[in-house]
PDB file of N, CA and C in Angstrom:
ATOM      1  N   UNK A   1      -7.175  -2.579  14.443  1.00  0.00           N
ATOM      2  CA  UNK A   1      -6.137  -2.255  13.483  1.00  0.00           C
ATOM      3  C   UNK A   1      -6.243  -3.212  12.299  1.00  0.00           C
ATOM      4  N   UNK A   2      -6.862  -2.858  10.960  1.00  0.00           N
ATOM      5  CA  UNK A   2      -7.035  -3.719   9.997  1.00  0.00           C
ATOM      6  C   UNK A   2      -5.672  -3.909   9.653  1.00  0.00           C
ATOM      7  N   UNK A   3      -4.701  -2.962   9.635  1.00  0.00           N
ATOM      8  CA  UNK A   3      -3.501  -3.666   8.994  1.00  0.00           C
ATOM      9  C   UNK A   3      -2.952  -4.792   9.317  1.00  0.00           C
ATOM     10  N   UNK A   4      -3.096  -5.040  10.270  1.00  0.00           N
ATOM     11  CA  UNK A   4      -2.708  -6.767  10.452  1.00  0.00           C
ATOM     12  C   UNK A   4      -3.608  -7.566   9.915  1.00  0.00           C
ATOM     13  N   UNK A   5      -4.365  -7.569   9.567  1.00  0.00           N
ATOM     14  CA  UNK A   5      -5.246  -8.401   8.773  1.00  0.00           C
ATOM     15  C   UNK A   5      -4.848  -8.416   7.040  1.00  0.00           C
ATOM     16  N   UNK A   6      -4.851  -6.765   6.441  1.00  0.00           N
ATOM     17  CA  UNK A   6      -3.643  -6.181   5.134  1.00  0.00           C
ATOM     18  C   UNK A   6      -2.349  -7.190   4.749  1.00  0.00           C
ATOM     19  N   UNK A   7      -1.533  -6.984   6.254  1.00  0.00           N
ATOM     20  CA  UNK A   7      -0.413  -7.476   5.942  1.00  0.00           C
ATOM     21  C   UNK A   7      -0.798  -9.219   6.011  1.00  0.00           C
ATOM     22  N   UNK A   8      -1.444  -9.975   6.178  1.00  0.00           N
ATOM     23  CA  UNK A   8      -1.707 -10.972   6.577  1.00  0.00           C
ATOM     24  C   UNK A   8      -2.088 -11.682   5.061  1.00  0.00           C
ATOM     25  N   UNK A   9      -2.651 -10.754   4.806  1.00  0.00           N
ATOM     26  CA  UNK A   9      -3.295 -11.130   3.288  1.00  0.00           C
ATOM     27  C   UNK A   9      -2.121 -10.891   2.145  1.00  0.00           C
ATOM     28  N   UNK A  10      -1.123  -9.996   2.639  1.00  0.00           N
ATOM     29  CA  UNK A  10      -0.180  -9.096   1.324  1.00  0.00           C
ATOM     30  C   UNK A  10       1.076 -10.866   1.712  1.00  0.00           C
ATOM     31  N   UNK A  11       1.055 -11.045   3.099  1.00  0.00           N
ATOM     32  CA  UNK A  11       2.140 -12.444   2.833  1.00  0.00           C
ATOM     33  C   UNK A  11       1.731 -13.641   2.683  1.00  0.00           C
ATOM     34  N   UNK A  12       0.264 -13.796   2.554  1.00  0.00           N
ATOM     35  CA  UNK A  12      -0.346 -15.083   2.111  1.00  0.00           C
ATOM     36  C   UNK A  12       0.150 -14.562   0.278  1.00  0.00           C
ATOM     37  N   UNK A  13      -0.241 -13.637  -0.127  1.00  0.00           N
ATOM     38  CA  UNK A  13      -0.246 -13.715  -1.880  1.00  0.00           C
ATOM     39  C   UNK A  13       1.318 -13.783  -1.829  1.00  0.00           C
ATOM     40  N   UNK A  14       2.055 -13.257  -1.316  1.00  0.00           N
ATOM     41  CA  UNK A  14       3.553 -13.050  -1.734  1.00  0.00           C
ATOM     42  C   UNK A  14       4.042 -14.589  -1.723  1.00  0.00           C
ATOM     43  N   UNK A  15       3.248 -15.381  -0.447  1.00  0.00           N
ATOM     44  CA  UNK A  15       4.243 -16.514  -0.289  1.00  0.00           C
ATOM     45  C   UNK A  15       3.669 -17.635  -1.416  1.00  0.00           C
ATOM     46  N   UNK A  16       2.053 -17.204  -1.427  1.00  0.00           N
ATOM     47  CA  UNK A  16       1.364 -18.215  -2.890  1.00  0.00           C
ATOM     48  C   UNK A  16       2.298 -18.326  -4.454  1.00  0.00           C
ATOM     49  N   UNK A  17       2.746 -16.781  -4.482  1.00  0.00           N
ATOM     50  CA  UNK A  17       3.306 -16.462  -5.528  1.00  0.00           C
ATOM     51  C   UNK A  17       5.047 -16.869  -5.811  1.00  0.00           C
ATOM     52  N   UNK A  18       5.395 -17.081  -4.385  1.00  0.00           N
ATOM     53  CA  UNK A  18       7.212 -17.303  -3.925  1.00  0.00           C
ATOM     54  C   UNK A  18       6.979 -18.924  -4.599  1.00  0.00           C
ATOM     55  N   UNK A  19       6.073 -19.441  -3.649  1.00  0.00           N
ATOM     56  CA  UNK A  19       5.794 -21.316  -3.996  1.00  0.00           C
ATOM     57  C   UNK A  19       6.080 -21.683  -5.377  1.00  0.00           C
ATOM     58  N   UNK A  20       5.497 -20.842  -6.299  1.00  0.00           N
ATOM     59  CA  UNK A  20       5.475 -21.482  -7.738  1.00  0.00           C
ATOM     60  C   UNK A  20       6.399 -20.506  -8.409  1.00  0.00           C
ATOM     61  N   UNK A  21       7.209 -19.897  -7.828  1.00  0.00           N
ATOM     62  CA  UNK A  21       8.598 -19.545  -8.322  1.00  0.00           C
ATOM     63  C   UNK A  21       9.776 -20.054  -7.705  1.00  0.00           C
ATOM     64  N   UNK A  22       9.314 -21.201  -6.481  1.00  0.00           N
ATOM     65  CA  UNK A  22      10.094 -22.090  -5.437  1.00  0.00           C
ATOM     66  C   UNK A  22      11.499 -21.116  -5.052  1.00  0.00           C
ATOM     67  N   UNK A  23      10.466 -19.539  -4.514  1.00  0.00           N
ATOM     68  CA  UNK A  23      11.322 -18.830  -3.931  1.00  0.00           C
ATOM     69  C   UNK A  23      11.199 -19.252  -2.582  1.00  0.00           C
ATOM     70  N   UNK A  24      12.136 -19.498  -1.763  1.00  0.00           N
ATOM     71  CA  UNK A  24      12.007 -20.372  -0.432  1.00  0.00           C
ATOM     72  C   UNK A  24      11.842 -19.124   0.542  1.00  0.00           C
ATOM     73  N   UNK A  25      12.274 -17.993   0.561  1.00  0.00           N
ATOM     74  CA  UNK A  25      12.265 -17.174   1.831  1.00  0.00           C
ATOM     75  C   UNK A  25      12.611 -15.470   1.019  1.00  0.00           C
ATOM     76  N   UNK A  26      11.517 -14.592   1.448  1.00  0.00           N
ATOM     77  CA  UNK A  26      11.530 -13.289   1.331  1.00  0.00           C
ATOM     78  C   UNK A  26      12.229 -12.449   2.188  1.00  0.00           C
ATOM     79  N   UNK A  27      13.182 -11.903   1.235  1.00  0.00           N
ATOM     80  CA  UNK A  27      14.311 -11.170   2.474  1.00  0.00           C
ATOM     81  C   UNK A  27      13.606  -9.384   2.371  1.00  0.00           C
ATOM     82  N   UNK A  28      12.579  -8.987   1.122  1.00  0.00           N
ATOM     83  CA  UNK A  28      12.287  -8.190   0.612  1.00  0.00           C
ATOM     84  C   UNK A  28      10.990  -7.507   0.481  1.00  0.00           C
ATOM     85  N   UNK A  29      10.099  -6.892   0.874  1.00  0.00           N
ATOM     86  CA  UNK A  29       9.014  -6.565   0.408  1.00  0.00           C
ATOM     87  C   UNK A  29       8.633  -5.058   0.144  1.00  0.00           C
ATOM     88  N   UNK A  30       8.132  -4.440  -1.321  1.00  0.00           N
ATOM     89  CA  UNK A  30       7.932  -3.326  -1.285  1.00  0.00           C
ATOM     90  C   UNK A  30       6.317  -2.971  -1.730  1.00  0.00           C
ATOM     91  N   UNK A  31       6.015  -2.173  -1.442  1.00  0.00           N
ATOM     92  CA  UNK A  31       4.288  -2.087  -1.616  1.00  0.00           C
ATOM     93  C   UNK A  31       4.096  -0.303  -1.698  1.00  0.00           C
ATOM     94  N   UNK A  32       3.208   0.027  -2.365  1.00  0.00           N
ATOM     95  CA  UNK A  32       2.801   1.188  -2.948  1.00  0.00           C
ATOM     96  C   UNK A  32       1.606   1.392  -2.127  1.00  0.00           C
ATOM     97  N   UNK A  33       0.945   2.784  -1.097  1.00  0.00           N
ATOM     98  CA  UNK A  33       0.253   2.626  -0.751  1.00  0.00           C
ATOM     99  C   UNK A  33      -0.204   4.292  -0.714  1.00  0.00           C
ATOM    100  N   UNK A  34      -1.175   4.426  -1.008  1.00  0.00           N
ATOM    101  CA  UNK A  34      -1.773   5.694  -1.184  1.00  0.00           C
ATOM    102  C   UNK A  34      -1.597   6.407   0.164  1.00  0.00           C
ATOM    103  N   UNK A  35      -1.745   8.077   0.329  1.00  0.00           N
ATOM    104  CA  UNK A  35      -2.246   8.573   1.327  1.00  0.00           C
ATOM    105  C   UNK A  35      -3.945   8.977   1.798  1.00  0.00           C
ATOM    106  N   UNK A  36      -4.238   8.061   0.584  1.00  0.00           N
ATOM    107  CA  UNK A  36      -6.194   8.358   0.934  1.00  0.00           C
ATOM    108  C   UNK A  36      -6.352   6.668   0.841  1.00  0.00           C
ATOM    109  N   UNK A  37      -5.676   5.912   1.193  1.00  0.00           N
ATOM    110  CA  UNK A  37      -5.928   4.264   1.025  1.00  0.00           C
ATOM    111  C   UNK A  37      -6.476   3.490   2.230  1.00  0.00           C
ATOM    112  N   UNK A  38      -6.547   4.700   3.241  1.00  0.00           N
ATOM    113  CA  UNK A  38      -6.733   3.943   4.707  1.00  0.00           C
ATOM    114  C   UNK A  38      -5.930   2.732   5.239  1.00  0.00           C
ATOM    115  N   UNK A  39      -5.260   3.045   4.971  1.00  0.00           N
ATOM    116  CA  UNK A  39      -3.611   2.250   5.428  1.00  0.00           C
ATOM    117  C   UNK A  39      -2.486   3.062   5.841  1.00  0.00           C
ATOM    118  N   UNK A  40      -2.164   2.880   7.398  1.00  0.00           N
ATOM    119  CA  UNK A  40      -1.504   3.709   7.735  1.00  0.00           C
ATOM    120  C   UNK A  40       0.114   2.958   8.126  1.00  0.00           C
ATOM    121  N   UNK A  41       1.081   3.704   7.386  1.00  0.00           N
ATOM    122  CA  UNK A  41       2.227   3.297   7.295  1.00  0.00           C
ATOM    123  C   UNK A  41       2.966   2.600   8.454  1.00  0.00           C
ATOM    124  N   UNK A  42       3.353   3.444   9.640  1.00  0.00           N
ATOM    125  CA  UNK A  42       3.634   3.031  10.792  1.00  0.00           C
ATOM    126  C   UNK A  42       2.872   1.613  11.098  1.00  0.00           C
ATOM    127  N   UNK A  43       1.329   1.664  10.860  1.00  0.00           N
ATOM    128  CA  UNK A  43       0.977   0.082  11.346  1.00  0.00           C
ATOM    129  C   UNK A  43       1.222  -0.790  10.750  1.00  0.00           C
ATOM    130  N   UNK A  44       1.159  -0.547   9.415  1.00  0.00           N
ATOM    131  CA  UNK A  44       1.745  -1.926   8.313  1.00  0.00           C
ATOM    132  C   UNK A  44       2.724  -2.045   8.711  1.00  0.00           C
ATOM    133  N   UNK A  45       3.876  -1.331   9.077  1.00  0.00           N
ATOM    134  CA  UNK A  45       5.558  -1.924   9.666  1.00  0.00           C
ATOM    135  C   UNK A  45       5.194  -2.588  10.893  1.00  0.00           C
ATOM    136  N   UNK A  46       4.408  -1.799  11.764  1.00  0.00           N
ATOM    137  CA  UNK A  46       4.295  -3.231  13.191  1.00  0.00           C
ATOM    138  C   UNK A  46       4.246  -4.383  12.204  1.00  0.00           C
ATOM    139  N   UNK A  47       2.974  -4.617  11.670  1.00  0.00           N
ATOM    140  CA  UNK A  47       2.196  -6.060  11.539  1.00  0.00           C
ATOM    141  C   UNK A  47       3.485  -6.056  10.652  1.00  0.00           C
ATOM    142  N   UNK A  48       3.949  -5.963   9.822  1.00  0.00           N
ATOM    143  CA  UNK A  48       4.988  -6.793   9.009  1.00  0.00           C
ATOM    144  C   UNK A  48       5.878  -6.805  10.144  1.00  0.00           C
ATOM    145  N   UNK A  49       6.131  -6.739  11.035  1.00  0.00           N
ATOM    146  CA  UNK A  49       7.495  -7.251  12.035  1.00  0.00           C
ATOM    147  C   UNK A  49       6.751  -8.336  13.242  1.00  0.00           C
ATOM    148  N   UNK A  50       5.353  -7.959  13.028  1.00  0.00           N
ATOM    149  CA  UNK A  50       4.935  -9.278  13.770  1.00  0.00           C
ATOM    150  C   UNK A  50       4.910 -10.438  12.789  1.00  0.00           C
ATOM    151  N   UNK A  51       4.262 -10.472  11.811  1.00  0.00           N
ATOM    152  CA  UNK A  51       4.566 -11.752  10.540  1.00  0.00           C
ATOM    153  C   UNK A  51       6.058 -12.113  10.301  1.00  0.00           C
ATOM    154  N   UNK A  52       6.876 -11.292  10.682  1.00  0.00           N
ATOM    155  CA  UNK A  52       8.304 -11.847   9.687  1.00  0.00           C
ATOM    156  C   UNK A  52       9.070 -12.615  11.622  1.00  0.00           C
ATOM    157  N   UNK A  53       8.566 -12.372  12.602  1.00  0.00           N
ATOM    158  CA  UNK A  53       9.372 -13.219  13.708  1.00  0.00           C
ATOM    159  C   UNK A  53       8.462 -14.304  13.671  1.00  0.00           C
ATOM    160  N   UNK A  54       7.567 -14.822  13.033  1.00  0.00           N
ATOM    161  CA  UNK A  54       6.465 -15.961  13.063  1.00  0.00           C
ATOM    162  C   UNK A  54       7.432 -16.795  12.388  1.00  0.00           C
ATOM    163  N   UNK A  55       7.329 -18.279  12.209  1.00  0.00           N
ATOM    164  CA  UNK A  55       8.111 -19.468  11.764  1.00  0.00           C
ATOM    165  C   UNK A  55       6.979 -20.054  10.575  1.00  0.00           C
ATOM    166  N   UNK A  56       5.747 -19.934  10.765  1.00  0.00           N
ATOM    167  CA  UNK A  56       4.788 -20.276   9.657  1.00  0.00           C
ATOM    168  C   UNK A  56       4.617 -19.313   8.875  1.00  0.00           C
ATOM    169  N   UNK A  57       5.356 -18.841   8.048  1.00  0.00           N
ATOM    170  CA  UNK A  57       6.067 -17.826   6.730  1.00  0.00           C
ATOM    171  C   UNK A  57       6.733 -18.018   5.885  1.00  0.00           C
ATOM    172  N   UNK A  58       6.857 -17.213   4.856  1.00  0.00           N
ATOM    173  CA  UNK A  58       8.207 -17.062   4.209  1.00  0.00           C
ATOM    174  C   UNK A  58       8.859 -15.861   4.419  1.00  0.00           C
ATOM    175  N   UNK A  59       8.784 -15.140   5.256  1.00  0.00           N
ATOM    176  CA  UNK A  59       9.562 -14.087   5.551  1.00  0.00           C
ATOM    177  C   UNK A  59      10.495 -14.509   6.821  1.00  0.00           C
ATOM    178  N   UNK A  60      12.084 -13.542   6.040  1.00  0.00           N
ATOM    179  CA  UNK A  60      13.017 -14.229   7.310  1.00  0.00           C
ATOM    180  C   UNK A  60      13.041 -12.714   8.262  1.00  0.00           C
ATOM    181  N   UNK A  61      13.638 -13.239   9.195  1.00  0.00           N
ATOM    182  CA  UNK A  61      13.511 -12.368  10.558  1.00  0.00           C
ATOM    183  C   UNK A  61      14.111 -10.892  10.316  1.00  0.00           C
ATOM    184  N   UNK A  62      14.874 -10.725   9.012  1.00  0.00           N
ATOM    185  CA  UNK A  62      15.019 -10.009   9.087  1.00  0.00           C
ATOM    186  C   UNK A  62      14.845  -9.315   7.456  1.00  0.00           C
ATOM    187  N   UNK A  63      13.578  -9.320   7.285  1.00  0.00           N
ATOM    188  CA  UNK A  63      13.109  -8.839   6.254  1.00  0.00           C
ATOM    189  C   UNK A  63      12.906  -7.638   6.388  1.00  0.00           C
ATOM    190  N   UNK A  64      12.946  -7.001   5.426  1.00  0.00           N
ATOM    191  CA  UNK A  64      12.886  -5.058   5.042  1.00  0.00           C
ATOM    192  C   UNK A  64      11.135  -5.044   4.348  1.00  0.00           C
ATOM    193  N   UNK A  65      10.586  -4.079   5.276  1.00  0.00           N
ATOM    194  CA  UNK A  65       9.296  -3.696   4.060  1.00  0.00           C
ATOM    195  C   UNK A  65      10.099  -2.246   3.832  1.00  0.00           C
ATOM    196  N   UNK A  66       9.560  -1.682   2.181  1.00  0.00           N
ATOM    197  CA  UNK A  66       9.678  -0.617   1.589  1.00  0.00           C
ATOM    198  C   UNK A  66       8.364  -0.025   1.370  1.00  0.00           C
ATOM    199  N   UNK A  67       7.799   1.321   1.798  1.00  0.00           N
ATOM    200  CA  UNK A  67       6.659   1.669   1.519  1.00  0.00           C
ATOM    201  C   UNK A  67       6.789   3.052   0.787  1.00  0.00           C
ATOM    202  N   UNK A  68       6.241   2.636  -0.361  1.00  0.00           N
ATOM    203  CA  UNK A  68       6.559   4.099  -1.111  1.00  0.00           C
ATOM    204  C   UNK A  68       5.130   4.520  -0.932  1.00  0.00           C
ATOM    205  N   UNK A  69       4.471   6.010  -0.772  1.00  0.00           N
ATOM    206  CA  UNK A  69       3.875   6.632  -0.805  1.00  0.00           C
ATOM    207  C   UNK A  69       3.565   7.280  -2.154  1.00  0.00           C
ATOM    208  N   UNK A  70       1.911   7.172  -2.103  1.00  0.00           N
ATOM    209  CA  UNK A  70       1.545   7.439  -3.783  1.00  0.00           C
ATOM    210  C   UNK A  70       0.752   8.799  -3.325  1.00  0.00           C
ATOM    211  N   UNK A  71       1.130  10.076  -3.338  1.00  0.00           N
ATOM    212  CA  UNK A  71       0.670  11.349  -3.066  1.00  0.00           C
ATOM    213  C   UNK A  71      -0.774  10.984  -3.649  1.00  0.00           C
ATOM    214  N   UNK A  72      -1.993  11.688  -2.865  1.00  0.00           N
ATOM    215  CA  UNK A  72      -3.347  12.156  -3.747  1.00  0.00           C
ATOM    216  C   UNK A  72      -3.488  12.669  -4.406  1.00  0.00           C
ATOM    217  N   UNK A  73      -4.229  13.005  -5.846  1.00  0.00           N
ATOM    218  CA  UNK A  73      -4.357  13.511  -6.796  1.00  0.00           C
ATOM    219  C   UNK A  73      -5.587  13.611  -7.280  1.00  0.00           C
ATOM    220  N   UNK A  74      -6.395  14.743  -7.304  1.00  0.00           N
ATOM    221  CA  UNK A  74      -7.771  13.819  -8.313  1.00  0.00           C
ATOM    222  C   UNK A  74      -7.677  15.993  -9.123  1.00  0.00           C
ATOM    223  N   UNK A  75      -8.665  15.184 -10.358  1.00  0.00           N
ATOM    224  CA  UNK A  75      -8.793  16.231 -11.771  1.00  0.00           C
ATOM    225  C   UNK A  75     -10.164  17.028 -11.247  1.00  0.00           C
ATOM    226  N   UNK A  76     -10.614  18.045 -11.502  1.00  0.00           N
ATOM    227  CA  UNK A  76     -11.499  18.637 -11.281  1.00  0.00           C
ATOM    228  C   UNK A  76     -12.451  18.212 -12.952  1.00  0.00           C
ATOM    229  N   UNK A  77     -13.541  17.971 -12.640  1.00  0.00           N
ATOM    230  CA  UNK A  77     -14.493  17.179 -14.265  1.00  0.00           C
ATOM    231  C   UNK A  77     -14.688  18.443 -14.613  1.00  0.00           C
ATOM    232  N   UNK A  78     -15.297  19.935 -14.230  1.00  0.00           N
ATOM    233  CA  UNK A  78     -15.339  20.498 -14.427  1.00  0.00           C
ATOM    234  C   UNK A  78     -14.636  21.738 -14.914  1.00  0.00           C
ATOM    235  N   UNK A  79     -13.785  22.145 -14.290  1.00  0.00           N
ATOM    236  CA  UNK A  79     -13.027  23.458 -14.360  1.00  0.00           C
ATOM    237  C   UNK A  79     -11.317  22.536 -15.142  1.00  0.00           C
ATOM    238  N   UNK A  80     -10.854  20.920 -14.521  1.00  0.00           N
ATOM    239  CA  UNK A  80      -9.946  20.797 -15.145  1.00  0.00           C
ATOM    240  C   UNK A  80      -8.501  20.786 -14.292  1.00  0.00           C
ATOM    241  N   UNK A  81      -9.040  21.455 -13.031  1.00  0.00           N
ATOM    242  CA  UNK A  81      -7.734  21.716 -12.258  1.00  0.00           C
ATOM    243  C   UNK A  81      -7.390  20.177 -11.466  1.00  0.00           C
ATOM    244  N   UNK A  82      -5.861  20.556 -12.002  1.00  0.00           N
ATOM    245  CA  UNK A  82      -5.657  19.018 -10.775  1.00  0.00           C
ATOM    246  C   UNK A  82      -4.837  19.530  -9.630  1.00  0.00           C
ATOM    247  N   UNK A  83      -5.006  18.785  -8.570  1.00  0.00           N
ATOM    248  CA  UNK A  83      -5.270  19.219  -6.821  1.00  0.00           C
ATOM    249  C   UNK A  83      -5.115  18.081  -6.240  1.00  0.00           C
ATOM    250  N   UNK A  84      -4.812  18.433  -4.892  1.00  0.00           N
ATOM    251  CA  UNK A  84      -4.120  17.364  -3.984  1.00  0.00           C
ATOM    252  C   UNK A  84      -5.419  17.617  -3.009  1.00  0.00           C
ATOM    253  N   UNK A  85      -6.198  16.505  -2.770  1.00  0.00           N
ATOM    254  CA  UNK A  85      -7.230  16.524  -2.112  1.00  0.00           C
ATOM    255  C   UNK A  85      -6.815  16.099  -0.557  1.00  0.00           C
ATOM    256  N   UNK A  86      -7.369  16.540   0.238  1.00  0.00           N
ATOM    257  CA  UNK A  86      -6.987  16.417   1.435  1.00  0.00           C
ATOM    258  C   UNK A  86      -7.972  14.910   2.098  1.00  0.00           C
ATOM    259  N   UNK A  87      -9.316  14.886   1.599  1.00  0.00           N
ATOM    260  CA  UNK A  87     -10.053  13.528   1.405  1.00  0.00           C
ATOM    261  C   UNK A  87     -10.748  12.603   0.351  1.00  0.00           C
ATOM    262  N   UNK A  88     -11.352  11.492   0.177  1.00  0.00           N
ATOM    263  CA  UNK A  88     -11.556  11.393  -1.095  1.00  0.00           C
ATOM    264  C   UNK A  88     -12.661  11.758  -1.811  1.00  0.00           C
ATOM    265  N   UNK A  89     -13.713  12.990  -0.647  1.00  0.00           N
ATOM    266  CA  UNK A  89     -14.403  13.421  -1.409  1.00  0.00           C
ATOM    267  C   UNK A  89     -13.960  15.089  -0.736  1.00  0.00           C
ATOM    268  N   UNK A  90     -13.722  15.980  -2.109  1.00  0.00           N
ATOM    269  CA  UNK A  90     -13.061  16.939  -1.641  1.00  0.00           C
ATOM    270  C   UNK A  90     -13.480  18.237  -2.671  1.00  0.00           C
ATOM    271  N   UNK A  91     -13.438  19.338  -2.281  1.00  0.00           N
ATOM    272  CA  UNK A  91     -14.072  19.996  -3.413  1.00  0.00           C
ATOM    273  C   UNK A  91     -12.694  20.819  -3.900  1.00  0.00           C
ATOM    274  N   UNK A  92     -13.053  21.316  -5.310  1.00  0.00           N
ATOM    275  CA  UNK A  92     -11.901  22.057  -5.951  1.00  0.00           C
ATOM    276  C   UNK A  92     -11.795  23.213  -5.440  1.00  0.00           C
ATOM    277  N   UNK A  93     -10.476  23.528  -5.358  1.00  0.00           N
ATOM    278  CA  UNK A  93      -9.801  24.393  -4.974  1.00  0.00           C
ATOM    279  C   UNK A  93     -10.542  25.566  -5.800  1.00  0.00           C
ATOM    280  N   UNK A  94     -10.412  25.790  -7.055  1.00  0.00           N
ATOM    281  CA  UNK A  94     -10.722  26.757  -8.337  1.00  0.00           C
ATOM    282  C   UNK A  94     -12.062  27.026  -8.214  1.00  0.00           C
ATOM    283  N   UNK A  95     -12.749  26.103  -8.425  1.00  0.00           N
ATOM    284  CA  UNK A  95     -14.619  26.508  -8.834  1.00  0.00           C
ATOM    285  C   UNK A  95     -15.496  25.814  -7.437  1.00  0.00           C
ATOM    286  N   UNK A  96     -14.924  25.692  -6.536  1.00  0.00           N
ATOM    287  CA  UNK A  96     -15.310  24.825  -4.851  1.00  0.00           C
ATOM    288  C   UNK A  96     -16.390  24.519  -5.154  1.00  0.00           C
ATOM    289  N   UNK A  97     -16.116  23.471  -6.054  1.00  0.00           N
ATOM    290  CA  UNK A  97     -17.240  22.374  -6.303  1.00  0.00           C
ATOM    291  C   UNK A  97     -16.878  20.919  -5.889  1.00  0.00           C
ATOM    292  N   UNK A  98     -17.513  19.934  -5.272  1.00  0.00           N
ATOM    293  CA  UNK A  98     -16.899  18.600  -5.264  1.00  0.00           C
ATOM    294  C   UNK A  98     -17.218  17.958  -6.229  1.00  0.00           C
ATOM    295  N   UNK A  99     -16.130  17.934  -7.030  1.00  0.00           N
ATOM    296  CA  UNK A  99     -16.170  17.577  -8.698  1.00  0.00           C
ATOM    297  C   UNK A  99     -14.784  16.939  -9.169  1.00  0.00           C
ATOM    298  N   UNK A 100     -14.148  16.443  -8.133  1.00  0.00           N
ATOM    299  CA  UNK A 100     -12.882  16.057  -8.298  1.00  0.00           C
ATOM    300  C   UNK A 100     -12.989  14.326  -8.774  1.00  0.00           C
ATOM    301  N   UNK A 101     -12.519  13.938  -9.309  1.00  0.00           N
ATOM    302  CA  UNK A 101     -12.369  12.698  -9.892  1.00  0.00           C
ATOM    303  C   UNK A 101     -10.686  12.336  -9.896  1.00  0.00           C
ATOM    304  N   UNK A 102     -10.778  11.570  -8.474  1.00  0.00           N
ATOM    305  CA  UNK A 102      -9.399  10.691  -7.858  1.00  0.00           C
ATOM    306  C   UNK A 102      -9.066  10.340  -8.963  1.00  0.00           C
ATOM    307  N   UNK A 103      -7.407  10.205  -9.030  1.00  0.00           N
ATOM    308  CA  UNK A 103      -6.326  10.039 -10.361  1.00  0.00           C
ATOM    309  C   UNK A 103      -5.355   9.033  -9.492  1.00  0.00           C
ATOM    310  N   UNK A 104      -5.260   9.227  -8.027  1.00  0.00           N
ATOM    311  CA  UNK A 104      -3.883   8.940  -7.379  1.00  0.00           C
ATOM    312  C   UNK A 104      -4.103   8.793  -5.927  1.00  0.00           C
ATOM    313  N   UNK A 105      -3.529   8.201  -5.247  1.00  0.00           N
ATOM    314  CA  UNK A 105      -3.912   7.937  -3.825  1.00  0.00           C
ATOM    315  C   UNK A 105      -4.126   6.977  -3.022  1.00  0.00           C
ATOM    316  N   UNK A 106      -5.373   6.393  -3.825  1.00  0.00           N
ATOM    317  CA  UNK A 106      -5.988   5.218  -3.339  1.00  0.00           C
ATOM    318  C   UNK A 106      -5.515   3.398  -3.192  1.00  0.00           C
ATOM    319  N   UNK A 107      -4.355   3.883  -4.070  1.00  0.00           N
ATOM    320  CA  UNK A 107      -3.880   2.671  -4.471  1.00  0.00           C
ATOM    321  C   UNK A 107      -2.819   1.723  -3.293  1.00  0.00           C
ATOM    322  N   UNK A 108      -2.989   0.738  -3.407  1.00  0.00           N
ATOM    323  CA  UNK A 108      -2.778   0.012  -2.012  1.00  0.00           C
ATOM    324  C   UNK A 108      -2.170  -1.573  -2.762  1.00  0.00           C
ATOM    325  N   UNK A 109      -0.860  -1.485  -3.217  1.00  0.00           N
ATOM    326  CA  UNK A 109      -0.943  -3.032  -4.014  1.00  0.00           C
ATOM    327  C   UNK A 109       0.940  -3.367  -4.114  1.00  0.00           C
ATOM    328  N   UNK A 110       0.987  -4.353  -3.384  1.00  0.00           N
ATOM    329  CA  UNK A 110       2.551  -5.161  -3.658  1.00  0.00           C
ATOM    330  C   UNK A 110       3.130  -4.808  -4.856  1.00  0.00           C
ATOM    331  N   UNK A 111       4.021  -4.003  -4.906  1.00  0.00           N
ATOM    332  CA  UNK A 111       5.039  -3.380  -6.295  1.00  0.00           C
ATOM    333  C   UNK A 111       5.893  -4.455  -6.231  1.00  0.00           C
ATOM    334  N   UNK A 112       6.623  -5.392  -5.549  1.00  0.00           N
ATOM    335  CA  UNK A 112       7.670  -5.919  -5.783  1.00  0.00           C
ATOM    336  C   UNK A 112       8.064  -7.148  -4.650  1.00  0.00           C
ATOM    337  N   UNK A 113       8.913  -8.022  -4.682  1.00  0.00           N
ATOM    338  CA  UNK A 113       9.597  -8.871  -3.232  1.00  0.00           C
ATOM    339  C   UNK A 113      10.390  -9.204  -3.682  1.00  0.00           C
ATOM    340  N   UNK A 114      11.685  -9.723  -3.308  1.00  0.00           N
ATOM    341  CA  UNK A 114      12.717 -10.293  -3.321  1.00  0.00           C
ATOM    342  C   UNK A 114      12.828 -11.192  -2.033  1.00  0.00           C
ATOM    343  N   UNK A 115      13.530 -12.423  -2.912  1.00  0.00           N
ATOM    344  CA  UNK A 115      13.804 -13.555  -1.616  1.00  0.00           C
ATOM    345  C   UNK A 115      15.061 -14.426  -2.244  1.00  0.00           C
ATOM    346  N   UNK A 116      15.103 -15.666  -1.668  1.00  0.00           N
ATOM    347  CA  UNK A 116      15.702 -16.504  -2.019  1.00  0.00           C
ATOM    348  C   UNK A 116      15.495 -17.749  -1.791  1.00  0.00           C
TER     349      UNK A 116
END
C-alpha cells in the first residue's frame, strides 16, 4: 500500500511548512487527488489515521483529512472532443482513436491545512 508512504511524505511537507509558520499542531488537512492518480481514497484515510495517533507529528488525534476528488478529463488532439477517460491511456469516444491528451485527473497535491 504506497499510500502510507504518500501520506508520510504529504505530513513531513505539511509539518516542514507548519515549523516556519510556528504552526504547532494540524487540526486540518485537505488534498486534491485525481481519479487516474493511483491514490486510492479509502487508503489515504487509513494511513492518515495511522500518522495522526503517532506522538512524532504535528497532527492532533483528532485531525480531519478532506479529499476532494478531481474527476478525469482529457481533450481529444484530434477530433477536439473532451471525455472522461476511464484510464490514462484511453481512446476517444468520437473518432476511437487514442488521442486524448489528459486535462484533469492526475493531480495528487495538498490544497490546504489548518492548525494551531
Amino acid at each position: 500500500m504506497h499510500e502510507m508512504a504518500l501520506m508520510g511524505e504529504i505530513v513531513q511537507l505539511i509539518e516542514q511548512d507548519a515549523q516556519k509558520k510556528k504552526v504547532k499542531c494540524v487540526k486540518k488537512v485537505e488534498l486534491v487527488v485525481g481519479t487516474l492518480s493511483n491514490a486510492l481514497p479509502d487508503a489515504l484515510r487509513f494511513a492518515f489515521d495511522v500518522y495522526k495517533i503517532q506522538e512524532d507529528n504535528c497532527l492532533t488525534t483528532d485531525a480531519e483529512l478532506i479529499i476532494h476528488m478531481e474527476q478525469a478529463k482529457a481533450i481529444c488532439t484530434i477530433c477536439g472532443k473532451e471525455y472522461e477517460p476511464v484510464t490514462k491511456i484511453s481512446q476517444c469516444p468520437t473518432c476511437l482513436l487514442p488521442s486524448g491528451k489528459m486535462v484533469a485527473g492526475e493531480t495528487f497535491r495538498i490544497l490546504a491545512y489548518e492548525g494551531g
